[in-house]
PDB file of N, CA and C in Angstrom:
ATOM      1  N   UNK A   1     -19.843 -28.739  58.988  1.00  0.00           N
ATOM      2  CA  UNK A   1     -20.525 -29.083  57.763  1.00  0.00           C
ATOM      3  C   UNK A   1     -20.413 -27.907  56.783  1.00  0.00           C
ATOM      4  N   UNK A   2     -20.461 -28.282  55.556  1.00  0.00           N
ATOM      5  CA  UNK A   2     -19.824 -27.131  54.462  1.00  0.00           C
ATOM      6  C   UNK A   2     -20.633 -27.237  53.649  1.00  0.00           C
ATOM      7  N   UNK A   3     -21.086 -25.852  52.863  1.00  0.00           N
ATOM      8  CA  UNK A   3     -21.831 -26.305  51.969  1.00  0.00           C
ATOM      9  C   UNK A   3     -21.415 -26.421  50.637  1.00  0.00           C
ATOM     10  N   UNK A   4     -22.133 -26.593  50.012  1.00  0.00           N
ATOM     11  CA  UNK A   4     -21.624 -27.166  47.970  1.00  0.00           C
ATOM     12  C   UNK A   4     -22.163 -25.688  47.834  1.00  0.00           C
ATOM     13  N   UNK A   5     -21.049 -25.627  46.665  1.00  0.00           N
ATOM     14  CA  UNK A   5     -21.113 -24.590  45.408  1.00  0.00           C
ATOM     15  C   UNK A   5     -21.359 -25.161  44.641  1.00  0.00           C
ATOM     16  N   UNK A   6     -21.390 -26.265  44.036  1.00  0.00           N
ATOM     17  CA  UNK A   6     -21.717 -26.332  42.711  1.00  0.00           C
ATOM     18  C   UNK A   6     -22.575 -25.781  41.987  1.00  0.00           C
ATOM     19  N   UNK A   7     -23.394 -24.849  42.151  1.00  0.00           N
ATOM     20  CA  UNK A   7     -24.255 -24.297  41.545  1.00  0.00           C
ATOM     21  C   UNK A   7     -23.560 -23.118  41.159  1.00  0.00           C
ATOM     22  N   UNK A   8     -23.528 -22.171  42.083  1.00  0.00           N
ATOM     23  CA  UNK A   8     -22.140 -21.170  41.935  1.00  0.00           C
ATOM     24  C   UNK A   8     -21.005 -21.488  40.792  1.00  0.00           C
ATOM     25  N   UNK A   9     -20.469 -22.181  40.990  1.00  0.00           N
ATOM     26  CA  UNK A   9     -19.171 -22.661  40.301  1.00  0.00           C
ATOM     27  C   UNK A   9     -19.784 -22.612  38.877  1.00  0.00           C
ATOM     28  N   UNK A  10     -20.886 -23.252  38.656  1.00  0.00           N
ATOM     29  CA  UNK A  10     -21.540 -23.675  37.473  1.00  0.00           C
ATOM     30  C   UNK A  10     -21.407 -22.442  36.891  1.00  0.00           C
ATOM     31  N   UNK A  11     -22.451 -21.320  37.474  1.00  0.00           N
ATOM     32  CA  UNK A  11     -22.836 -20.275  36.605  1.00  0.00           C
ATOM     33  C   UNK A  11     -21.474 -19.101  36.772  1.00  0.00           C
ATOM     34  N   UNK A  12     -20.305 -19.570  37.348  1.00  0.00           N
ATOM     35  CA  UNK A  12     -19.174 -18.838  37.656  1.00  0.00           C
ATOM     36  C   UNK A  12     -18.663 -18.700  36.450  1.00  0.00           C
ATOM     37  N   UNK A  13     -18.252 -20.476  35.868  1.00  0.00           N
ATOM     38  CA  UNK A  13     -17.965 -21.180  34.622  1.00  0.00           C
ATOM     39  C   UNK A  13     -18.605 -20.632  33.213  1.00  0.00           C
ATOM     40  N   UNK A  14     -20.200 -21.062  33.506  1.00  0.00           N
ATOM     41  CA  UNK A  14     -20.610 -20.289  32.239  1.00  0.00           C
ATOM     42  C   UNK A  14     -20.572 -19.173  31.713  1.00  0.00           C
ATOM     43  N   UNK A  15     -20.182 -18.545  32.661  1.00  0.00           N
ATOM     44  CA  UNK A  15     -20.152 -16.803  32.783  1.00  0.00           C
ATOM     45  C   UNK A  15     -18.819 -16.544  32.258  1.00  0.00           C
ATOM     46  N   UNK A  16     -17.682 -17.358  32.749  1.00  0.00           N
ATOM     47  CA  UNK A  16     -16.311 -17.726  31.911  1.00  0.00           C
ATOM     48  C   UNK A  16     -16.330 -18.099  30.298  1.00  0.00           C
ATOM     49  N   UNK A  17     -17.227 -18.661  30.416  1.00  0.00           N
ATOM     50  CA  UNK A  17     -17.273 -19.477  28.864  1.00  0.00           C
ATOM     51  C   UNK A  17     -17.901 -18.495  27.842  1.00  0.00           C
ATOM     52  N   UNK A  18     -18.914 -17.571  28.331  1.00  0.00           N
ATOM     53  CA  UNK A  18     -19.473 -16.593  27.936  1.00  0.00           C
ATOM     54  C   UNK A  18     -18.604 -15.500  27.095  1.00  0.00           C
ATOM     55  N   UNK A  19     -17.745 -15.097  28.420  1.00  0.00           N
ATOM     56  CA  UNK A  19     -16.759 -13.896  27.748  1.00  0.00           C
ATOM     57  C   UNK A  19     -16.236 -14.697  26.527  1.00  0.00           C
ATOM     58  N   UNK A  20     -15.453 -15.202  27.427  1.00  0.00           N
ATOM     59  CA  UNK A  20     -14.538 -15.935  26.132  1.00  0.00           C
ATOM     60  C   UNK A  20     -15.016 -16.209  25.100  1.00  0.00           C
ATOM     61  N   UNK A  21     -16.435 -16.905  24.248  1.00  0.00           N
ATOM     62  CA  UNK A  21     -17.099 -17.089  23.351  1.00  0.00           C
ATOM     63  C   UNK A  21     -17.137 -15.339  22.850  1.00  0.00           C
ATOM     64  N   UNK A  22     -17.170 -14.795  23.461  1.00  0.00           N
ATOM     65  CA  UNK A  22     -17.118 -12.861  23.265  1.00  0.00           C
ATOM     66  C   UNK A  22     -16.155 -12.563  22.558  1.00  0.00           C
ATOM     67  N   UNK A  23     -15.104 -12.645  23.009  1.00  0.00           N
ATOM     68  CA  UNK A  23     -13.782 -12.677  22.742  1.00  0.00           C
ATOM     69  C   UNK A  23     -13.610 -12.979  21.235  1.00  0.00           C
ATOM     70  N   UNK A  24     -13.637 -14.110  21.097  1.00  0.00           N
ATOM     71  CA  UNK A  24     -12.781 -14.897  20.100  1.00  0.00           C
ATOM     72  C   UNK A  24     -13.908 -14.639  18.985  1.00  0.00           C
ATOM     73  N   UNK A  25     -15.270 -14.394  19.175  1.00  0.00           N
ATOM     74  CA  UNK A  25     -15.979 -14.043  18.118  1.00  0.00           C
ATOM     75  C   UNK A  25     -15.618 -12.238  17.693  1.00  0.00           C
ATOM     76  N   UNK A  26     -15.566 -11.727  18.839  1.00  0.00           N
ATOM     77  CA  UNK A  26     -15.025 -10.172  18.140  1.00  0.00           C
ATOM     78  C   UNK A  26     -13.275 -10.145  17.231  1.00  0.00           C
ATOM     79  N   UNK A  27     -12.716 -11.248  17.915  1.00  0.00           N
ATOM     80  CA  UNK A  27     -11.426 -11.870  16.910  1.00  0.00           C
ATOM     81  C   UNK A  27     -11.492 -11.612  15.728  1.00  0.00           C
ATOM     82  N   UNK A  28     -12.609 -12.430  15.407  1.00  0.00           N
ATOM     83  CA  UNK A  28     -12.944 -12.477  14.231  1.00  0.00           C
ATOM     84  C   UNK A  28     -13.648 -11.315  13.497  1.00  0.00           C
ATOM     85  N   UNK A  29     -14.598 -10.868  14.228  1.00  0.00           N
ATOM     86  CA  UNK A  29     -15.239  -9.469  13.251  1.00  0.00           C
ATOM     87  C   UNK A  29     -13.755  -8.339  13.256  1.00  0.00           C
ATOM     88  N   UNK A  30     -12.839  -8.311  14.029  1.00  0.00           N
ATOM     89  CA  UNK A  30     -11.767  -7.414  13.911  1.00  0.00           C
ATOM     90  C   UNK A  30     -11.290  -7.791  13.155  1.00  0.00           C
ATOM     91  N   UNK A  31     -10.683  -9.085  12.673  1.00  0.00           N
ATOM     92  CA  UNK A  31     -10.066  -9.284  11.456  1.00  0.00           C
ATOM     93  C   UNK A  31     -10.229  -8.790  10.349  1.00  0.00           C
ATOM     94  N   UNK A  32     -11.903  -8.770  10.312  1.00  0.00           N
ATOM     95  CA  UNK A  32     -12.693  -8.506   8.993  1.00  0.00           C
ATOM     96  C   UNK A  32     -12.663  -6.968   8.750  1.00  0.00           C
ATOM     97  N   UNK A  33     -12.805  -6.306  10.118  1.00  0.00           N
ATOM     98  CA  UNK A  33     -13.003  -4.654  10.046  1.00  0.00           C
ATOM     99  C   UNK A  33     -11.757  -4.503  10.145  1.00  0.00           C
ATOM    100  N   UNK A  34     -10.555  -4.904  10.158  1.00  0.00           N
ATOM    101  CA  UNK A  34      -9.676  -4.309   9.820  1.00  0.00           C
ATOM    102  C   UNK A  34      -9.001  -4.771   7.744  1.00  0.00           C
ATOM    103  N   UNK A  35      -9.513  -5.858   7.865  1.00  0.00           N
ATOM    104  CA  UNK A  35      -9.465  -5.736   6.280  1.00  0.00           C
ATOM    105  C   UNK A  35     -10.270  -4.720   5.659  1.00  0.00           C
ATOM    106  N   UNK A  36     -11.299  -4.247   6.239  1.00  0.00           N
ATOM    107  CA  UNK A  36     -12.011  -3.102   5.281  1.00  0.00           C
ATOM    108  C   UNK A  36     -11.270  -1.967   5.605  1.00  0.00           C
ATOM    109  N   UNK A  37     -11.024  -1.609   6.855  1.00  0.00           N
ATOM    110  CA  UNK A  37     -10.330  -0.527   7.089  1.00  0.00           C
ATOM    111  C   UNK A  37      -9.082  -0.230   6.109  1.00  0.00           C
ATOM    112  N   UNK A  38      -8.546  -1.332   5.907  1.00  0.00           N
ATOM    113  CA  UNK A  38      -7.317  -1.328   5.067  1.00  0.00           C
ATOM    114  C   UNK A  38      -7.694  -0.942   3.653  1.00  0.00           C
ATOM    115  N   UNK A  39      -8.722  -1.029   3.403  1.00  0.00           N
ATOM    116  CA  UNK A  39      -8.997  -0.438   1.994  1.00  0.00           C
ATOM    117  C   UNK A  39      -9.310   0.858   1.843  1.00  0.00           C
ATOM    118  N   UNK A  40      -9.713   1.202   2.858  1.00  0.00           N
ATOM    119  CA  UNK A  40     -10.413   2.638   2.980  1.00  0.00           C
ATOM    120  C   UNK A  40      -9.115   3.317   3.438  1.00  0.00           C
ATOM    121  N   UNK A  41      -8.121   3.607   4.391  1.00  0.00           N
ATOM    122  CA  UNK A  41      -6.942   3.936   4.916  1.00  0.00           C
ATOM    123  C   UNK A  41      -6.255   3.137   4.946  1.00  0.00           C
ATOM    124  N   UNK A  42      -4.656   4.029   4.765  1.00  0.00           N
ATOM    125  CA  UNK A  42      -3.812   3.325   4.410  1.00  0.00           C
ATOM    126  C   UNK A  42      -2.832   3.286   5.713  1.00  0.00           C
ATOM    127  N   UNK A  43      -2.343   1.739   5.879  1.00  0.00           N
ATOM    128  CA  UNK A  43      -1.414   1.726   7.233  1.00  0.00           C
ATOM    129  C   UNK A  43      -0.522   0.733   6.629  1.00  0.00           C
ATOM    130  N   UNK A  44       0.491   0.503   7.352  1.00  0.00           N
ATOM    131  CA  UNK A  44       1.420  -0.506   6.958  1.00  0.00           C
ATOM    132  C   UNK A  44       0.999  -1.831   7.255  1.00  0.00           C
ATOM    133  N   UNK A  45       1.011  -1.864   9.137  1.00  0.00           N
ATOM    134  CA  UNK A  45       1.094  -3.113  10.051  1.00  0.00           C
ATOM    135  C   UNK A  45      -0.344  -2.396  11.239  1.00  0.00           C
ATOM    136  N   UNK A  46      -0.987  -3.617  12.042  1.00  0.00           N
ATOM    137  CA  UNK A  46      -1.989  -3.595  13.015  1.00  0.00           C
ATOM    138  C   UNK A  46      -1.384  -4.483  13.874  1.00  0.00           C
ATOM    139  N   UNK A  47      -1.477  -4.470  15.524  1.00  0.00           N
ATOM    140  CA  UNK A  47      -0.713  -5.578  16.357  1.00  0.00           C
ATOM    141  C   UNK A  47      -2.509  -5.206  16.912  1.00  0.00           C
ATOM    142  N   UNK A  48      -2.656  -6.294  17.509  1.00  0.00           N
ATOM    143  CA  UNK A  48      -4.173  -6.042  18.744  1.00  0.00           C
ATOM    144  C   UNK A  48      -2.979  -6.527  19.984  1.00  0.00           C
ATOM    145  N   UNK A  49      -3.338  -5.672  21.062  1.00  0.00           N
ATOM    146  CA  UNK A  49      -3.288  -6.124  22.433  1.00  0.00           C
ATOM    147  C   UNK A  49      -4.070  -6.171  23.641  1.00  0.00           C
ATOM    148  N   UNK A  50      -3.527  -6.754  24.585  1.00  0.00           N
ATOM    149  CA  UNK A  50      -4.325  -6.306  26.167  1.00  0.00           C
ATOM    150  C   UNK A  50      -5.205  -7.227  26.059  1.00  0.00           C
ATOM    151  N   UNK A  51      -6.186  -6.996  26.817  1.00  0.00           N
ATOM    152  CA  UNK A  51      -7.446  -8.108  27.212  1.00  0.00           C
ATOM    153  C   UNK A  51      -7.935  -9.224  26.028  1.00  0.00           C
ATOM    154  N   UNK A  52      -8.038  -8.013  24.459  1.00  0.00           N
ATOM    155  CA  UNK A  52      -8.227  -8.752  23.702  1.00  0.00           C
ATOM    156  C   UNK A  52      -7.600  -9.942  23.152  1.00  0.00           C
ATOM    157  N   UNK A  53      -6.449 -10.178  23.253  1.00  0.00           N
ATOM    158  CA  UNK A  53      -5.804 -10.835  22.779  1.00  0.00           C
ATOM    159  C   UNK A  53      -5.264 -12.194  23.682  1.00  0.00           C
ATOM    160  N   UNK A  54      -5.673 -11.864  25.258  1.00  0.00           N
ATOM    161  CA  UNK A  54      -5.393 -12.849  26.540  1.00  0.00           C
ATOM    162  C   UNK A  54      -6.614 -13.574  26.757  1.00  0.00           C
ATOM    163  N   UNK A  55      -6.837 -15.057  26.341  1.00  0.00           N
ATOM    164  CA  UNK A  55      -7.764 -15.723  26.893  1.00  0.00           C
ATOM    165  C   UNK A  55      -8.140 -15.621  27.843  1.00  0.00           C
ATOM    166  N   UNK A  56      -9.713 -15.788  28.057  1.00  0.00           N
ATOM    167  CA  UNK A  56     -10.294 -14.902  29.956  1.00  0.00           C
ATOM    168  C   UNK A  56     -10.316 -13.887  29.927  1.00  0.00           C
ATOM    169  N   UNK A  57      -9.422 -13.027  29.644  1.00  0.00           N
ATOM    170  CA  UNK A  57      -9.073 -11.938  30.547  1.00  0.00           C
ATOM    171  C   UNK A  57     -10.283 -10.835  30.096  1.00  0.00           C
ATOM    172  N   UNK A  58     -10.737 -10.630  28.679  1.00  0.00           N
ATOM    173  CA  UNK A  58     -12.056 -10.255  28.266  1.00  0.00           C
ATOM    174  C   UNK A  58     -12.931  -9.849  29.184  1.00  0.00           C
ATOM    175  N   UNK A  59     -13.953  -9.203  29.131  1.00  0.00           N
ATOM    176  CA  UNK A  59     -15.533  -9.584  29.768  1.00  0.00           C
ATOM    177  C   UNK A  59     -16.078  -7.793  28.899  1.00  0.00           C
ATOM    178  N   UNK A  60     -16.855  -7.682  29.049  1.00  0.00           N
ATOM    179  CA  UNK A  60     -18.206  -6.916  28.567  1.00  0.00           C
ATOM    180  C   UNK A  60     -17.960  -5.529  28.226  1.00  0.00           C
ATOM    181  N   UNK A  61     -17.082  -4.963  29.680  1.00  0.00           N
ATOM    182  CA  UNK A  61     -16.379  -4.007  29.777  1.00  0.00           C
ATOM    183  C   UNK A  61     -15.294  -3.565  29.308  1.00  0.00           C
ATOM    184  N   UNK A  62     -14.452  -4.691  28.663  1.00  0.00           N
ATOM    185  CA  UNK A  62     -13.303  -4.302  27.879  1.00  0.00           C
ATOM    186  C   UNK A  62     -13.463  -3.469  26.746  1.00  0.00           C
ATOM    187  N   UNK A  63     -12.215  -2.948  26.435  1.00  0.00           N
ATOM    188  CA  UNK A  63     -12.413  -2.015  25.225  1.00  0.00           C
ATOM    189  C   UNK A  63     -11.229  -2.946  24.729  1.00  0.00           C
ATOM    190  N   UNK A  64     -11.246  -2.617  22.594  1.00  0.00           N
ATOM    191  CA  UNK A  64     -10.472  -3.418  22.204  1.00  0.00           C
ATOM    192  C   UNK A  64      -9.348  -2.370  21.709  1.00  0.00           C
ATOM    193  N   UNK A  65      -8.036  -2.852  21.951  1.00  0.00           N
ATOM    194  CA  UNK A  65      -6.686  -1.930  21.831  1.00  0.00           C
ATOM    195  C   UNK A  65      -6.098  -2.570  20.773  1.00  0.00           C
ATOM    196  N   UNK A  66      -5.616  -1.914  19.576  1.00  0.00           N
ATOM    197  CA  UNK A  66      -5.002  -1.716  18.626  1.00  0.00           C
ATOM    198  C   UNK A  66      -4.295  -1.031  18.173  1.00  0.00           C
ATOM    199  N   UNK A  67      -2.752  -1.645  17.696  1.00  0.00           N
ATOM    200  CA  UNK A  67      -1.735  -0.537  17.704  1.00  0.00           C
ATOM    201  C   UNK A  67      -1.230  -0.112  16.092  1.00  0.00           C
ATOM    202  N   UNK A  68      -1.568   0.421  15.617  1.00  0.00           N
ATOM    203  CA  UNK A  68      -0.948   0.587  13.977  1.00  0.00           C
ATOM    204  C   UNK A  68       0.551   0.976  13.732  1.00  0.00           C
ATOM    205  N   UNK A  69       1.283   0.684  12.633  1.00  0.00           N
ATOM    206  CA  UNK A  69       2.197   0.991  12.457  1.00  0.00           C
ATOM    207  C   UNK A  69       1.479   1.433  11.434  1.00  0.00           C
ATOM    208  N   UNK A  70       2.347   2.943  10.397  1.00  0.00           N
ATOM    209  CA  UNK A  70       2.379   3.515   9.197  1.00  0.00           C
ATOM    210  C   UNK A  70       0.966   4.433   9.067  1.00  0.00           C
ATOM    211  N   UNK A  71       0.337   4.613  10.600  1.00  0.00           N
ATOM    212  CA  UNK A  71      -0.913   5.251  10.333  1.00  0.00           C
ATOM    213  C   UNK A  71      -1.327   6.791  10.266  1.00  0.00           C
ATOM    214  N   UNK A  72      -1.506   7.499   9.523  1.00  0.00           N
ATOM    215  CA  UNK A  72      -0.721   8.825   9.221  1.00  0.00           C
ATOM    216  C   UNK A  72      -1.872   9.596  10.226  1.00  0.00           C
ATOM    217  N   UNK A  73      -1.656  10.226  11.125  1.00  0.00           N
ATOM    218  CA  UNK A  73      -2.084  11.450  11.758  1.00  0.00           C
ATOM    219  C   UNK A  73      -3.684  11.762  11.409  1.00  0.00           C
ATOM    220  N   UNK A  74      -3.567  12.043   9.904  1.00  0.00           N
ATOM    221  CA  UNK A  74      -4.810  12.632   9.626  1.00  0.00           C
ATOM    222  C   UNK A  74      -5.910  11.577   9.292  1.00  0.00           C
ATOM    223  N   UNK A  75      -6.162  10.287   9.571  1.00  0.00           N
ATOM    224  CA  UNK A  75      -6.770   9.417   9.559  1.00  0.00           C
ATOM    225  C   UNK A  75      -7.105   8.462  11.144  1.00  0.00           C
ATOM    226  N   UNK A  76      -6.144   9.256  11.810  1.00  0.00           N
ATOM    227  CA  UNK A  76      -5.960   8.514  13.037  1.00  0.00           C
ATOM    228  C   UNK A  76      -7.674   8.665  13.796  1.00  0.00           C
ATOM    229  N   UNK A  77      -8.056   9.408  13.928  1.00  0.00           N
ATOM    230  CA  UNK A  77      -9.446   9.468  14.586  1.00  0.00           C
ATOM    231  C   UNK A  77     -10.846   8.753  13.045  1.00  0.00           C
ATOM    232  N   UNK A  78     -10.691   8.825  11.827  1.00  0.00           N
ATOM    233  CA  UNK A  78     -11.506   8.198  11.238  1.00  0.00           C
ATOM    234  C   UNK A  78     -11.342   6.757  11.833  1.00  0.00           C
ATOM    235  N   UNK A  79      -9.642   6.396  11.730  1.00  0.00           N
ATOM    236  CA  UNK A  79      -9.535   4.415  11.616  1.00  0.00           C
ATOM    237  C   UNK A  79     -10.154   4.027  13.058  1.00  0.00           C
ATOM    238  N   UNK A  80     -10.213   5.065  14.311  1.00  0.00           N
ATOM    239  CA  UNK A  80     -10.635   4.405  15.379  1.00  0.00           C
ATOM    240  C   UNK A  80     -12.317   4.701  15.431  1.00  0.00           C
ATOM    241  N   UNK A  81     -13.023   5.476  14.611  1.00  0.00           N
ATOM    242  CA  UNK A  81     -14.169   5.382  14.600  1.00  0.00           C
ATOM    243  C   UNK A  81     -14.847   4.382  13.535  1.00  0.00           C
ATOM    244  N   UNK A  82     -14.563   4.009  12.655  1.00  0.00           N
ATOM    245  CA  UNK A  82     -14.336   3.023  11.529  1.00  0.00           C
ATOM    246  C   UNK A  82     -14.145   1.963  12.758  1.00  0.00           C
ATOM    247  N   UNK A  83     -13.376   1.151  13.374  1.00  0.00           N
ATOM    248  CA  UNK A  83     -13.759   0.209  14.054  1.00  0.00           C
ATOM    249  C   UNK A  83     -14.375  -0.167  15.343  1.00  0.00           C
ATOM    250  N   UNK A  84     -14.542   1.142  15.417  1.00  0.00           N
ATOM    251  CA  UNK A  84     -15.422   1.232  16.882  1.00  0.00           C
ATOM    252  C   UNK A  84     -17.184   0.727  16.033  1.00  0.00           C
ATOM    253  N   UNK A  85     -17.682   1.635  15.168  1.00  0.00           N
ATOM    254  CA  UNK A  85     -18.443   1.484  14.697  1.00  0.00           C
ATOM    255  C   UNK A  85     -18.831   0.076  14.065  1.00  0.00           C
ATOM    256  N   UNK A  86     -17.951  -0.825  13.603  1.00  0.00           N
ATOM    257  CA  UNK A  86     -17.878  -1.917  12.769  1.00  0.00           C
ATOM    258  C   UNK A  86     -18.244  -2.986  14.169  1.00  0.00           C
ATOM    259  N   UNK A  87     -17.524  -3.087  14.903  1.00  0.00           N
ATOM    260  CA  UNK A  87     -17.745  -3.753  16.204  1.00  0.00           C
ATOM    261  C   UNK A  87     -18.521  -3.770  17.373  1.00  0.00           C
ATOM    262  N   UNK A  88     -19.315  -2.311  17.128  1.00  0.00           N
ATOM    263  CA  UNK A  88     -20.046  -2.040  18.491  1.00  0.00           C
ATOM    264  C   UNK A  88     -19.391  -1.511  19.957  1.00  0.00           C
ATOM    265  N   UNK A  89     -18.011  -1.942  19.817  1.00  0.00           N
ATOM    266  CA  UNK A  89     -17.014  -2.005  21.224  1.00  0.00           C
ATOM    267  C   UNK A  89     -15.984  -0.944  20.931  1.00  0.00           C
ATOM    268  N   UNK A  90     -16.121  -0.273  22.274  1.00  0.00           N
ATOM    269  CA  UNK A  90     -15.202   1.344  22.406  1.00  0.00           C
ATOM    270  C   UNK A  90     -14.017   0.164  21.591  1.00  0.00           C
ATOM    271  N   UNK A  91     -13.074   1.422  20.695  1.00  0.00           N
ATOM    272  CA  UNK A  91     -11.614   0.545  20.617  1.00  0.00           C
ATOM    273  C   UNK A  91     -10.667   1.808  20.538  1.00  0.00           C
ATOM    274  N   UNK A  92      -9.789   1.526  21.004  1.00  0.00           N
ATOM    275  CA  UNK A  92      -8.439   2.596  21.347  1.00  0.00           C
ATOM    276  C   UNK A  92      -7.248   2.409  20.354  1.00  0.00           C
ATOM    277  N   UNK A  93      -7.268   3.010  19.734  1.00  0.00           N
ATOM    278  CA  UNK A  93      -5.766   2.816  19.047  1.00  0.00           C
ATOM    279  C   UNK A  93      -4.718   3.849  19.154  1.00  0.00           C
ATOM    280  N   UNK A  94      -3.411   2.997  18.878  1.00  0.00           N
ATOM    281  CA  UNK A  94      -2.094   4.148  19.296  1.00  0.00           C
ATOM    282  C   UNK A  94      -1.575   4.351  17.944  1.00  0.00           C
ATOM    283  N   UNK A  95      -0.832   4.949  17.070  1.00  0.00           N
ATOM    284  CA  UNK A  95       0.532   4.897  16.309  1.00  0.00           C
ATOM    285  C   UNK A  95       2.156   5.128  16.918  1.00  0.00           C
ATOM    286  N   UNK A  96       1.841   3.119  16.788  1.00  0.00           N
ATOM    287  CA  UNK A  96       3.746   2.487  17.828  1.00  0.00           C
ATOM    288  C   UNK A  96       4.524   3.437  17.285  1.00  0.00           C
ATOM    289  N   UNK A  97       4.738   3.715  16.169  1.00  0.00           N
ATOM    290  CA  UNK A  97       6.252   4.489  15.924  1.00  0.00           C
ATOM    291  C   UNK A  97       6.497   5.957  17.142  1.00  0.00           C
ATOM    292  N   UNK A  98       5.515   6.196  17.965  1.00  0.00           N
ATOM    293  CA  UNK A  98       5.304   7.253  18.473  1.00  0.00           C
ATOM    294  C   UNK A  98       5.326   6.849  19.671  1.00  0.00           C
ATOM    295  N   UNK A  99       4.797   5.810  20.255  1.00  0.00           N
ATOM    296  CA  UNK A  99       4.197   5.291  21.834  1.00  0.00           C
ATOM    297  C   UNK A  99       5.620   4.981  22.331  1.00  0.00           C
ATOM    298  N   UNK A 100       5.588   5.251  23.676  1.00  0.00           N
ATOM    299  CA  UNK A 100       6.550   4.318  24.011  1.00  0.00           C
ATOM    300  C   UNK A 100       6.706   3.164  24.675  1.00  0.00           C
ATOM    301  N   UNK A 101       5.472   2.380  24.574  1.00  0.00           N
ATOM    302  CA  UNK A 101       5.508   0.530  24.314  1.00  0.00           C
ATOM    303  C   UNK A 101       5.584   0.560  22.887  1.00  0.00           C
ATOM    304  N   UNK A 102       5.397   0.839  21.723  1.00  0.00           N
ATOM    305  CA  UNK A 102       5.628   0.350  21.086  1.00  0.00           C
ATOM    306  C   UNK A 102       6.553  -1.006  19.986  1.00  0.00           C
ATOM    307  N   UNK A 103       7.488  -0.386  20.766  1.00  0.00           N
ATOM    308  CA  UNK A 103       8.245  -2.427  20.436  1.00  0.00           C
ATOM    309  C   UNK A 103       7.495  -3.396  21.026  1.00  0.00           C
ATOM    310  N   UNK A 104       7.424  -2.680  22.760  1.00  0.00           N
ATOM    311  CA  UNK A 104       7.159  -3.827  23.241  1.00  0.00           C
ATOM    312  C   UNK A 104       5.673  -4.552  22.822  1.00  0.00           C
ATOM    313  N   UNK A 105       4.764  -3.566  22.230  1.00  0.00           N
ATOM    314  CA  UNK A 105       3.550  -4.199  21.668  1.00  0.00           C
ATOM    315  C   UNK A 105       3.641  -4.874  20.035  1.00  0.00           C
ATOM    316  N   UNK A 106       4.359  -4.608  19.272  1.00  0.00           N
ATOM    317  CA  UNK A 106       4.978  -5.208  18.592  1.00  0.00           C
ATOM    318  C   UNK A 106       5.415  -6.465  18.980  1.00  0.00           C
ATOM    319  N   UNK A 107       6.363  -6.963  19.911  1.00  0.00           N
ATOM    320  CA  UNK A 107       6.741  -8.161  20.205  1.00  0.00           C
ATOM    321  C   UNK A 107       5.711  -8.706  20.972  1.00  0.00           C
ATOM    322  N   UNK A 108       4.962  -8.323  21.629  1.00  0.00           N
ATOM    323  CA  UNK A 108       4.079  -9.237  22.380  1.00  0.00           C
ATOM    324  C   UNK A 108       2.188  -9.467  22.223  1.00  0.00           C
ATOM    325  N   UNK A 109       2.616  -8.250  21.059  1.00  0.00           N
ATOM    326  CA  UNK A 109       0.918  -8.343  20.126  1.00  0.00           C
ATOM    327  C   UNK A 109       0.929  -9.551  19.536  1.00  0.00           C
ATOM    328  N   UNK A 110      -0.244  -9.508  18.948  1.00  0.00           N
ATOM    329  CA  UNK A 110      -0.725 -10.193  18.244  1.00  0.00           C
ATOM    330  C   UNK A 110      -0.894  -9.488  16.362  1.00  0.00           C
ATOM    331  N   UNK A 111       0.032  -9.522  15.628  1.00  0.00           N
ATOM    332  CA  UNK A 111       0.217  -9.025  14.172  1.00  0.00           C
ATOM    333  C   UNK A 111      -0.860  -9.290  13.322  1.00  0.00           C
ATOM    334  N   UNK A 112      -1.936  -8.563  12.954  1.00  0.00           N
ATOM    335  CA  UNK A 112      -2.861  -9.108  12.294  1.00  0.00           C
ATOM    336  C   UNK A 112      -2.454  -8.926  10.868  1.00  0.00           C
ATOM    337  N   UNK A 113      -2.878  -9.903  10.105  1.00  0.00           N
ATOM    338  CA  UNK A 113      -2.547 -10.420   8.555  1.00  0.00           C
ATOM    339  C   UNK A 113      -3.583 -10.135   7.873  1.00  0.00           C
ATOM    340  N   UNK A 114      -3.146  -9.289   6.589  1.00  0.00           N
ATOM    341  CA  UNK A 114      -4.061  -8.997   5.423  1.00  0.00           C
ATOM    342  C   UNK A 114      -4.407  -9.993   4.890  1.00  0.00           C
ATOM    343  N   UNK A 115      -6.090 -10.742   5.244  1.00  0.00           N
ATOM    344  CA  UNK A 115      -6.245 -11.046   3.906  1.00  0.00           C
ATOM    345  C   UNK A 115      -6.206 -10.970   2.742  1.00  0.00           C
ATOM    346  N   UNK A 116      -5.450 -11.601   1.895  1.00  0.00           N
ATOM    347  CA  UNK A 116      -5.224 -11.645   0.591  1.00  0.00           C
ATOM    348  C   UNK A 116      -6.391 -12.727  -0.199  1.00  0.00           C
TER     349      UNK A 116
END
């Protein structure tokens, strides 16, 4: 005789549905803090990767990774406190022209678009 999870499963699920509702709402406030960022410092291109950008893969503990192209040195520690601050959530950023994933986060980021 076996017993039911369904209860388990349930709050396994919601707990799934949770992050993810996490996720896709910090999507969105990054979009926004990186349009302000863009006014305040100047960069060319932003790719987001890693957890953030993989459905699920999220949860509480993630930090959000962002890769700039055109981001000059001497701004590099303001733009990652500027969105750390805007979001609440540690965030890490690289400058690709330098990294060496950089293509590959380029091709497999996610390119965020200036609102215009």
């Amino acid at each position: 005789m076996g017993y039911s999870t369904v209860l388990l499963d349930e709050a396994i699920e919601k707990k799934k549905k949770a992050r993810e509702d996490l996720r896709l709402q910090l999507l969105e406030k990054l979009s926004h803090a990186l349009d302000a960022l863009s006014r305040e410092i100047p960069f060319e291109e932003a790719f987001l990767f890693r957890s953030v950008t993989e459905p699920f893969r999220f949860s509480e503990r993630s930090d959000i990774d962002v890769g700039f192209v055109g981001l000059h040195d001497d701004h590099f520690f303001r733009a990652m406190s500027f969105l750390s601050s805007e979001l609440c959530v540690d965030v890490d950023i690289v400058q690709l022209e330098a990294h060496r994933l950089g293509e590959k986060i380029k091709r497999e980021g996610t390119r965020w678009k200036k609102k215009e």
